[in-house]
Every structure is written in structure tokens, then in C-alpha cells.
Protein backbone atom coordinates (compact mmCIF):
# COMPACT_ATOMS: atom_id res chain seq x y z
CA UNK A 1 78.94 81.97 43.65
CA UNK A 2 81.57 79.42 44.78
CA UNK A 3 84.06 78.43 41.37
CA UNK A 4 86.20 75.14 41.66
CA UNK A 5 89.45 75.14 39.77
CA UNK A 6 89.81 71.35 38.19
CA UNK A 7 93.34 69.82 37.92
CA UNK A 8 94.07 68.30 34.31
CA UNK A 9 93.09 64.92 33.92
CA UNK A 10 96.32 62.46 34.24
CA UNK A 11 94.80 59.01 33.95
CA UNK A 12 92.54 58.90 31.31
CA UNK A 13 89.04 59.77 30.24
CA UNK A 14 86.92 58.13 32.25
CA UNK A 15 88.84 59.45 35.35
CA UNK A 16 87.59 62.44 33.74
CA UNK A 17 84.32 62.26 33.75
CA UNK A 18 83.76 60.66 37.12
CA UNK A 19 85.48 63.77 38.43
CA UNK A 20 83.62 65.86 36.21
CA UNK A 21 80.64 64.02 37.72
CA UNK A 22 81.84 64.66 41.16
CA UNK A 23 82.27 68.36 41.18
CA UNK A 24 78.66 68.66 39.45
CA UNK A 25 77.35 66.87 42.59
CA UNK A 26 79.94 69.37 44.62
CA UNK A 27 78.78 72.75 42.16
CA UNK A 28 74.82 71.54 42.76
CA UNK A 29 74.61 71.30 46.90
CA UNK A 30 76.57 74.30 46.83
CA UNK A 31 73.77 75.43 44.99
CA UNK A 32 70.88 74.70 46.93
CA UNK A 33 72.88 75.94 49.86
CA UNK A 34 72.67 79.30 48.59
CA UNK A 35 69.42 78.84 47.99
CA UNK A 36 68.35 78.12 51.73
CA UNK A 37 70.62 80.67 52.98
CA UNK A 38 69.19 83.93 51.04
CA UNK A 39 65.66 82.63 50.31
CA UNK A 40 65.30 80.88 53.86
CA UNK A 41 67.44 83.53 55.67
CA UNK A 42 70.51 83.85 57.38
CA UNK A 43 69.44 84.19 60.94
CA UNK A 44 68.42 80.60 60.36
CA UNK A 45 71.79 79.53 60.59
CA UNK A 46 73.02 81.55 63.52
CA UNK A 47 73.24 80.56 67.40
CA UNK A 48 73.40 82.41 70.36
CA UNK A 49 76.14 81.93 73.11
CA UNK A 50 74.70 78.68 74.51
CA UNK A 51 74.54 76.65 71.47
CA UNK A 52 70.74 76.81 71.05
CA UNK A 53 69.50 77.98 67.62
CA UNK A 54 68.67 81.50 67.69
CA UNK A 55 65.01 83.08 65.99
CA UNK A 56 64.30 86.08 65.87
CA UNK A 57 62.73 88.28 69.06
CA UNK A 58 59.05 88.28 68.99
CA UNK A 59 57.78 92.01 69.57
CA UNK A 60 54.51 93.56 70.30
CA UNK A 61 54.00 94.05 66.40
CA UNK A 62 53.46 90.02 66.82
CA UNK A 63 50.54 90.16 69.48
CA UNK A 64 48.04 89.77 66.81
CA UNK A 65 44.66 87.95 66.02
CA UNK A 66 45.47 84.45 65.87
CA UNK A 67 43.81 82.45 62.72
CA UNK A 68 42.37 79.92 65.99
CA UNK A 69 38.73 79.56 66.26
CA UNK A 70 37.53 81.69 69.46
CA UNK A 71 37.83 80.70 73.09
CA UNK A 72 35.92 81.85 75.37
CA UNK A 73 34.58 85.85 75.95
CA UNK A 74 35.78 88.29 73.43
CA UNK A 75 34.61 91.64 72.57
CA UNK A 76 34.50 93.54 69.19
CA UNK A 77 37.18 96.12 69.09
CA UNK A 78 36.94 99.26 70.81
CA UNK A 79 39.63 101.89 72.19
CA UNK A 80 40.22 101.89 75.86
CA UNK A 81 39.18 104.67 77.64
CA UNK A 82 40.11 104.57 81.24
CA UNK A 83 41.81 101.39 83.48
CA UNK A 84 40.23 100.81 87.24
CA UNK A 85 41.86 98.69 89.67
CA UNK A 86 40.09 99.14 92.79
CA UNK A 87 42.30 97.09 95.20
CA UNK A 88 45.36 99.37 94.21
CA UNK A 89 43.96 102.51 93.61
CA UNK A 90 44.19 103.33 90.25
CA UNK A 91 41.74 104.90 87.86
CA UNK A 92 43.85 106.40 84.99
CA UNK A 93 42.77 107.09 81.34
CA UNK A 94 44.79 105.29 78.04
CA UNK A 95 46.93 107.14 75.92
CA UNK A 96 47.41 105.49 72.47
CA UNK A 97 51.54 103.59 72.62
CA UNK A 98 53.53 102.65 69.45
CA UNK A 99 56.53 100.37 68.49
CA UNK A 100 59.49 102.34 68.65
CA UNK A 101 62.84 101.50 65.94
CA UNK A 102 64.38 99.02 68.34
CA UNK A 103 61.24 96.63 67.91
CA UNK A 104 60.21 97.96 71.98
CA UNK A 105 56.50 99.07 72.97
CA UNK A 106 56.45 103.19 73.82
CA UNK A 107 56.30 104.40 77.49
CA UNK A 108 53.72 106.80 78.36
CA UNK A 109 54.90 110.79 78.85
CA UNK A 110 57.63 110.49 81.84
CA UNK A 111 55.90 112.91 83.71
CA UNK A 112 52.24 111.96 84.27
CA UNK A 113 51.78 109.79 87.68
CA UNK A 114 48.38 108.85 86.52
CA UNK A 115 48.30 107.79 82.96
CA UNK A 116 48.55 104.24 81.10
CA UNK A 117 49.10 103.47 77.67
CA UNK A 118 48.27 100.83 75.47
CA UNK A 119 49.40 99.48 71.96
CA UNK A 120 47.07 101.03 69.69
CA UNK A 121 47.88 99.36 66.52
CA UNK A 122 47.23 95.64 68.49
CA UNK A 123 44.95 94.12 70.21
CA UNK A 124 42.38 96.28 72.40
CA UNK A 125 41.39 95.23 75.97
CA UNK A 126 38.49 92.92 75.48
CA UNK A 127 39.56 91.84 72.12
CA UNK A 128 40.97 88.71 71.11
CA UNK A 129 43.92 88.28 71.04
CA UNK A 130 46.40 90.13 73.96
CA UNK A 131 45.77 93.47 74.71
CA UNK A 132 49.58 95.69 75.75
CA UNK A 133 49.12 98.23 78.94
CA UNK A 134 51.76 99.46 80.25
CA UNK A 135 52.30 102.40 83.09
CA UNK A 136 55.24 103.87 84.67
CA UNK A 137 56.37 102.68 88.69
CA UNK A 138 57.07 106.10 89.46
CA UNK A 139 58.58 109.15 87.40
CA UNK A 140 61.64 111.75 88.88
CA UNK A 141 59.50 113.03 91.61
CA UNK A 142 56.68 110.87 92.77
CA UNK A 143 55.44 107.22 92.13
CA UNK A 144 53.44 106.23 89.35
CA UNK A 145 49.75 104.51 88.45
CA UNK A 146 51.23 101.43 88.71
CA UNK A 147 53.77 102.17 91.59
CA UNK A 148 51.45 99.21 93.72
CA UNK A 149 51.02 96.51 90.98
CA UNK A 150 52.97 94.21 92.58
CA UNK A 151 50.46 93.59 95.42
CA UNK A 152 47.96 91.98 92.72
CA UNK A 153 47.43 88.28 92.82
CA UNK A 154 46.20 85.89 91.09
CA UNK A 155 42.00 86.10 91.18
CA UNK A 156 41.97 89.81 91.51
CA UNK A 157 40.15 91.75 89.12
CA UNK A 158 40.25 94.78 86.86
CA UNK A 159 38.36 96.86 84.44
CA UNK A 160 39.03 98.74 81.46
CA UNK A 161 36.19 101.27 80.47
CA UNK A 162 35.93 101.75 76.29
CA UNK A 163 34.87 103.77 74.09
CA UNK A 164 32.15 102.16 72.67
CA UNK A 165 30.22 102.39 76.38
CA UNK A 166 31.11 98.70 77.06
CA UNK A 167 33.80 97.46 80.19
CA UNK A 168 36.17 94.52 79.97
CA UNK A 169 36.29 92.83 83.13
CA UNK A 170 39.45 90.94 83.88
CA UNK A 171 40.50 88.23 85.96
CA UNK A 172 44.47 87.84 87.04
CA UNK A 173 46.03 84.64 86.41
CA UNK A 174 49.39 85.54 87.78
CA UNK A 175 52.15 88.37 88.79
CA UNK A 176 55.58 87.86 87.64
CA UNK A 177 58.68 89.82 87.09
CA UNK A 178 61.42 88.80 84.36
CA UNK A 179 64.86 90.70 83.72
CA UNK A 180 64.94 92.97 80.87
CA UNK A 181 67.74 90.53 79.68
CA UNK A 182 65.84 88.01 79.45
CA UNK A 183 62.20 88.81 78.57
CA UNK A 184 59.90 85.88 77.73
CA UNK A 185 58.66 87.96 74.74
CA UNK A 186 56.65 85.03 72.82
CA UNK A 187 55.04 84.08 76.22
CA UNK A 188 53.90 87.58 77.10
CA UNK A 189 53.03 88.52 73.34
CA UNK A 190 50.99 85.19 73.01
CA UNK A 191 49.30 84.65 69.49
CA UNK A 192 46.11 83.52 71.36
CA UNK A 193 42.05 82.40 70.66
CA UNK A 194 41.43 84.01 74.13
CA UNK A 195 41.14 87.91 75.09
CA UNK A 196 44.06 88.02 77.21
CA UNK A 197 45.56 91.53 78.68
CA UNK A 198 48.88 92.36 79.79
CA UNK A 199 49.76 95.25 82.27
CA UNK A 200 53.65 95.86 82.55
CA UNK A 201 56.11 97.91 84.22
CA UNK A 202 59.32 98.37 85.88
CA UNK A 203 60.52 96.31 88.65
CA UNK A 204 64.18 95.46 90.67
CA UNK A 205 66.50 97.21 91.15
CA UNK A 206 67.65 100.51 89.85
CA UNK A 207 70.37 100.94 87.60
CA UNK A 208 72.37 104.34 87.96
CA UNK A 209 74.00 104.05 84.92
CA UNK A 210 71.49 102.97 82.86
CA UNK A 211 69.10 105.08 84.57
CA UNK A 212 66.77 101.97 84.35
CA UNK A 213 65.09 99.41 86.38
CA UNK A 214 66.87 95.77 85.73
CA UNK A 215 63.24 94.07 85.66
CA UNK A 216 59.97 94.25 84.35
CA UNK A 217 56.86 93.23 86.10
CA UNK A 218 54.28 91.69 84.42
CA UNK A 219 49.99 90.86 85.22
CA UNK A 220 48.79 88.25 83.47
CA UNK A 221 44.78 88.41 82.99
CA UNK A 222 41.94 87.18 81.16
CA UNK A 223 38.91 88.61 79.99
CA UNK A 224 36.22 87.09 82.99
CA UNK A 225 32.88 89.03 81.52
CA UNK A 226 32.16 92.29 79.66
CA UNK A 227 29.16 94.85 80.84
């Protein structure tokens, strides 16, 4: 709370009450800015280094059934079972991922070469909505199940067996990779009407000293047909 101190009045009354009048106005906007800033929020008001207004990082937690009507096929939700993509060579079963504290999707276990993981609390491939997979280039002594993901293109095709006996059958829109600094999180994590899946994982170069990759590949696709 903000308190103004008011000088005595020295030329009469009704100089009084026009400034009395005048800090009520200044006492009330002061007011209703408090009101924006801790009912509104705070990161409202802030800006990141290039001037534009800041918001706050979409995560998977957002990727989420949107309130749209439907577009297109969609599937009721079922857990994945196991992810084919013939023109690369993989055919790797799901293990169930989770957001970790810093608002990032899990990896799966560092050492399996042939496993792929998928947010279990979102969206499941077929859904609606976009599904998360996400598999390791390589791990300390081999590559990984998505070491060749790279060589998709746009019009390939992939499945994803579930475990209700049905298989999501995917069509790739596009391959792109992004920096880690600068992730396109609300395109990636779209709130969509359309089954959508995204497969991610490392890409560029590798940093030493952050004993990371600098990039992150991603596969956009949409559900083509289920069988």
C-alpha cells in the first residue's frame, strides 16, 4: 500500500479540497494498479531482452484437448504400445514419460537404443489433440531408435500399435530442427481439433560442457487413417 504525505493547506479551503480531490484520484489508480498486478499477475508486466512482452513458456502439461469441435480422424484414447517406422528401421515399444520440475518432458532410460517414450498424462497417438514421442539419437555407446529421423520427409508414414488392438497411421507434414534456446514450444505443443503427433529428439552439434546436443529435431505428423 502506497501512503502520500499532504503538505498543509496555505491558500485556503477550497485549495484544500481540490487537492484533497486530487490525491483521491492519485490514492484510487494506485489502487486498481495493485489490483491488476496481484490478481492479473506480475509476469504480465515483464519483458524479455528485446522489448517484446514476455508470457509464460507453454509446456507439454499444455498439449491438451482443445474445447474445438473435431477435425478430421481421431481415435478414442488408448496407450501406445509399440512405434514402426519402416523407412528408418525402427520398431520400438513406449515407455510411459512425465513432466519433470523444470516444466521439460522426461527422456527415456539413457541406456536403451531401442525404446521411445511418450507423455502419458497427454494426449495418446491417435487422439485428439497432439500426442509427445520422444527417443534418444544415440546413448554413450551406440546410436539410438531415432539415430535416422532426420532422413524422414514430408509424406512419409508411420504407425503406432495400441493397446486397445487398434494402429494410428500417420502422415509427416514436415522435419525441422530448432535450438534448445529457442524452442517454438506453443507451435509444437499445439492446442489442436486434429490428432496430431510429435516425435522429437536431439540434433546439432554436441556440447562438451553441457554434455548436450544444442538442437532438437522435430516430425511433424497427422493422423492419415486408423486400422
Amino acid at each position: 500500500m502506497f501512503l502520500v504525505k499532504l503538505r498543509p493547506d496555505l491558500t485556503g479551503t477550497g485549495v484544500s479540497r481540490r487537492r484533497a480531490r486530487w490525491v483521491a484520484t492519485i490514492v484510487f489508480w494506485t489502487l486498481v494498479l495493485l489490483v491488476l498486478v496481484f490478481v492479473v499477475g506480475p509476469d504480465t508486466f515483464t519483458h524479455d531482452a528485446t522489448g517484446s512482452s514476455a508470457s509464460r513458456r507453454p509446456t507439454p502439461a499444455s498439449a491438451t484437448k482443445s474445447s474445438r469441435p473435431t477435425v478430421g480422424v481421431t481415435m478414442p484414447r488408448s496407450a501406445p504400445t509399440r512405434l514402426k517406422i519402416s523407412k528408418i528401421g525402427v520398431n520400438a515399444p513406449f515407455t510411459p514419460l512425465a513432466i519433470g520440475p523444470s516444466g521439460a518432458l522426461g527422456a527415456p532410460p539413457a541406456n536403451d537404443t531401442n525404446l521411445v517414450g511418450w507423455h502419458a498424462a497427454g494426449i495418446s497417438p491417435g487422439e485428439r489433440g497432439t500426442a509427445l514421442i520422444a527417443g534418444h539419437l544415440d546413448t554413450v555407446t551406440a546410436p539410438a531408435v531415432f539415430a535416422r529421423l532426420n532422413e524422414l520427409t514430408a509424406g512419409d508414414s508411420f504407425e503406432v500399435m495400441r493397446a486397445d488392438g487398434t494402429t494410428a497411421v500417420f502422415v509427416v507434414d514436415s522435419v525441422e530442427s530448432f535450438s534448445k534456446d529457442d524452442f517454438p514450444n506453443r507451435r509444437v505443443y499445439d492446442d489442436t481439433p486434429k490428432a496430431l503427433a510429435r516425435l522429437i529428439t536431439c540434433s546439432g552439434a554436441y556440447d562438451g560442457a553441457a554434455k548436450d546436443y544444442t538442437e532438437n529435431l522435430v516430425v511433424f505428423a497427422h493422423l492419415a487413417k486408423k486400422a
